[in-house]
C-alpha atoms as a PDB file:
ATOM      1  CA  UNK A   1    -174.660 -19.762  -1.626  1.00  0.00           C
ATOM      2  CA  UNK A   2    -176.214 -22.534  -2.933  1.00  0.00           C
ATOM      3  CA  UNK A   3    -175.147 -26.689  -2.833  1.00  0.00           C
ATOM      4  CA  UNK A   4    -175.962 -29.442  -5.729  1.00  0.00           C
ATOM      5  CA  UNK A   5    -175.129 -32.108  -6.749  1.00  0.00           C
ATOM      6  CA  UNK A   6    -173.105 -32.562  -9.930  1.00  0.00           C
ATOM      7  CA  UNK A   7    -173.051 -34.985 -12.341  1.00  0.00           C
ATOM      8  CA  UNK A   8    -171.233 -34.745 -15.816  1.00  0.00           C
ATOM      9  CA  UNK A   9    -171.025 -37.642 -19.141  1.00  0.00           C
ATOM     10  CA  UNK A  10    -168.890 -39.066 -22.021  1.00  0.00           C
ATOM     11  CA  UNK A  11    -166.199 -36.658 -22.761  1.00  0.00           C
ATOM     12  CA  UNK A  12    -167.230 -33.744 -20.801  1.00  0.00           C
ATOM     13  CA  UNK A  13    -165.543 -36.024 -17.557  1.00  0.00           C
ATOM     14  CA  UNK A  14    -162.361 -35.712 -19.337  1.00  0.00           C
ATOM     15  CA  UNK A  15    -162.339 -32.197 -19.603  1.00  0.00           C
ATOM     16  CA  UNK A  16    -163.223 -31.545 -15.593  1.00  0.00           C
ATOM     17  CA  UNK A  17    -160.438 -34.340 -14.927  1.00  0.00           C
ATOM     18  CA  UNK A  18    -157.369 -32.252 -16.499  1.00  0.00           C
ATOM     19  CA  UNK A  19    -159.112 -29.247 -14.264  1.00  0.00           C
ATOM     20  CA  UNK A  20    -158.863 -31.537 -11.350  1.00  0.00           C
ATOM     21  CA  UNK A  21    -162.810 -31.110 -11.108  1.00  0.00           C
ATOM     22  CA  UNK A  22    -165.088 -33.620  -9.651  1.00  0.00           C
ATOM     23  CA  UNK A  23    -167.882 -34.953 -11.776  1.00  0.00           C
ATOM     24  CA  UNK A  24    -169.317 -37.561 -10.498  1.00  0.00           C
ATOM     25  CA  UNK A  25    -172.005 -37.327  -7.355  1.00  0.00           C
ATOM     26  CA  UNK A  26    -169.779 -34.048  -6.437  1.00  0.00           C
ATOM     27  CA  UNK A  27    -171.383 -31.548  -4.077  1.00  0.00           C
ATOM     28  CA  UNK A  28    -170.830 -28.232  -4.899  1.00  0.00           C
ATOM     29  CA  UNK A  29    -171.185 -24.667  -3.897  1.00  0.00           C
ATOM     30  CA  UNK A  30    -171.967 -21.776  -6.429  1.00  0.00           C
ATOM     31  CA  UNK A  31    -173.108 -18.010  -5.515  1.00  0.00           C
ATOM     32  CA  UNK A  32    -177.041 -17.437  -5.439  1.00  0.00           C
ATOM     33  CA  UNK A  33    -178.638 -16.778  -8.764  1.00  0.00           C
ATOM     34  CA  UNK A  34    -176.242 -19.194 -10.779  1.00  0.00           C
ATOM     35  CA  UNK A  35    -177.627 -20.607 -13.566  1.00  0.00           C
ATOM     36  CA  UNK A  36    -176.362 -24.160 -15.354  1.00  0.00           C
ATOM     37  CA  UNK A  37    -175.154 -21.968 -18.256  1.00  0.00           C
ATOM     38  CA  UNK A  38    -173.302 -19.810 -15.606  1.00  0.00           C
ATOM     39  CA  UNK A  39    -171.488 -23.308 -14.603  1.00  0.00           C
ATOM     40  CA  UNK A  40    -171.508 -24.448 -18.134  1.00  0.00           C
ATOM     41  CA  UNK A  41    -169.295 -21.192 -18.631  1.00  0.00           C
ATOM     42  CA  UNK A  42    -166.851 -21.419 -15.038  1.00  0.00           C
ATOM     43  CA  UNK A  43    -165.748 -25.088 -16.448  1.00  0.00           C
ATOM     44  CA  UNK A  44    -164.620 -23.576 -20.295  1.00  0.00           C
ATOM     45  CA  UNK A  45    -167.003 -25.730 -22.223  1.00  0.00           C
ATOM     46  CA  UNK A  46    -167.843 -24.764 -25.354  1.00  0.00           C
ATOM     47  CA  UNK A  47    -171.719 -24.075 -26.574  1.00  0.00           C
ATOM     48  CA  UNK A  48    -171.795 -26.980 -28.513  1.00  0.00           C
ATOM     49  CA  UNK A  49    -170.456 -29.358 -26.158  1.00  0.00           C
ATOM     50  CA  UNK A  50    -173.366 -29.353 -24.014  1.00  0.00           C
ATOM     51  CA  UNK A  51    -176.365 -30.185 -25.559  1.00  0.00           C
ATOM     52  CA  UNK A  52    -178.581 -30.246 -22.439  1.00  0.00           C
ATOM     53  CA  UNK A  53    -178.388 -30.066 -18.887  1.00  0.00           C
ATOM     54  CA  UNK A  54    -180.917 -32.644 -16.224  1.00  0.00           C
ATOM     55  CA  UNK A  55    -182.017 -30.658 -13.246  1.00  0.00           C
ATOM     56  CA  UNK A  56    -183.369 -33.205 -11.156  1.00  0.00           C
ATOM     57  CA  UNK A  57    -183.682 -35.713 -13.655  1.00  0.00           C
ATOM     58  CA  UNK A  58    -185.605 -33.391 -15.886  1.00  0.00           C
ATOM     59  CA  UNK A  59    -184.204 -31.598 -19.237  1.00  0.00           C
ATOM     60  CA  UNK A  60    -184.173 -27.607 -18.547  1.00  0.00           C
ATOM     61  CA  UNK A  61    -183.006 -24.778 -20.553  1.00  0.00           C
ATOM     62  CA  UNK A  62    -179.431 -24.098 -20.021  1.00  0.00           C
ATOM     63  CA  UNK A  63    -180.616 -20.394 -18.314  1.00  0.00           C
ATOM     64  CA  UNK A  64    -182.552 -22.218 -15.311  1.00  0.00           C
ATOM     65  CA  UNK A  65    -181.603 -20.639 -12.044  1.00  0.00           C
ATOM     66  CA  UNK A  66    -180.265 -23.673  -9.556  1.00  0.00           C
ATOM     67  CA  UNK A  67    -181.639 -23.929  -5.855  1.00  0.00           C
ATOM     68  CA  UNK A  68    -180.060 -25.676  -3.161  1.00  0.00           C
ATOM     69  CA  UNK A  69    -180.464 -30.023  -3.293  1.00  0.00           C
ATOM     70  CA  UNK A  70    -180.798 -29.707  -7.073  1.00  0.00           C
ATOM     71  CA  UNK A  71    -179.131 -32.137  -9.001  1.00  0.00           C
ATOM     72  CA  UNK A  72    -177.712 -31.138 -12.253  1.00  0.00           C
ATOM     73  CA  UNK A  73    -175.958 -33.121 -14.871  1.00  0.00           C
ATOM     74  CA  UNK A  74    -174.416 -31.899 -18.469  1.00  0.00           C
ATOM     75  CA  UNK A  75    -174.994 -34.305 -20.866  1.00  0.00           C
ATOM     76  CA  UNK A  76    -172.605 -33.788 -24.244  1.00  0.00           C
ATOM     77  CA  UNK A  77    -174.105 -34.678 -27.801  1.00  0.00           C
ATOM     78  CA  UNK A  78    -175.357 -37.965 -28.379  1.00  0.00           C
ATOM     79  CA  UNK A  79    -175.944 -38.739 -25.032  1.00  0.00           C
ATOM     80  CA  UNK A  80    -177.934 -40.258 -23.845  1.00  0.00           C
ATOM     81  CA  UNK A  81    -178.375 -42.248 -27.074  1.00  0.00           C
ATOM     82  CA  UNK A  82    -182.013 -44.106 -27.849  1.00  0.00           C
ATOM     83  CA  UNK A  83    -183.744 -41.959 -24.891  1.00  0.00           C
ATOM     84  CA  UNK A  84    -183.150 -38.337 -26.173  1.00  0.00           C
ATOM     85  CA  UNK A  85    -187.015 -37.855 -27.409  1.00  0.00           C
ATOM     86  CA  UNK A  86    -188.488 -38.963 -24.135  1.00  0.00           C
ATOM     87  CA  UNK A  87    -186.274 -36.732 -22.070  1.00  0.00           C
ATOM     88  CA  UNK A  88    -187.261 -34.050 -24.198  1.00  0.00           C
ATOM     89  CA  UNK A  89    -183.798 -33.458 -25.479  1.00  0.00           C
ATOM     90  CA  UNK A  90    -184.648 -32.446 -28.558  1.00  0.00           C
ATOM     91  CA  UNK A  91    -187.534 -29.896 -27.433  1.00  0.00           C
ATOM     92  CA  UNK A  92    -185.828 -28.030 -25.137  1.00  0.00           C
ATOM     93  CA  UNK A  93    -184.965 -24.001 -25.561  1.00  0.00           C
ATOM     94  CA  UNK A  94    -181.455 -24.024 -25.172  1.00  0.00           C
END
């Protein structure tokens, strides 16, 4: 098992509330060899409503395998406004 820490923005928050799922500085457990897409998938978001996911405050492709202490936050489209070129938003693979 593996343990992060979660982070999720905008309207994404909404969805995890009406699953009575944390989102905010929530420490979580997920089997070895899950990816953000894998967790992406377990909360029922749709492709599209994810437009990039922050592993330790760095843009990575949605397929990066997580490691215990990361920190990984979904970040919906449009977020996170003016600052989506320097995070690399834009360049990622998805």
């Amino acid at each position: 098992m593996i343990k992060i820490t979660f982070n999720a923005f905008n309207f994404l928050r909404k969805k995890l509330k009406e699953q009575n799922i944390p989102y905010v500085e929530a420490v979580m457990e997920f089997p070895d060899g899950y990816s953000a897409q894998d967790i992406i998938d377990q909360f029922g978001f749709l492709e599209e409503e994810v437009e990039a996911v922050m592993i330790n405050r760095l843009v990575k492709p949605k397929d990066t395998i997580l490691k215990t202490g990361d920190r990984v936050a979904l970040l919906p489209p449009g977020t996170p406004g003016s600052y989506r070129l320097i995070l690399g938003i834009k360049n990622i693979k998805k």
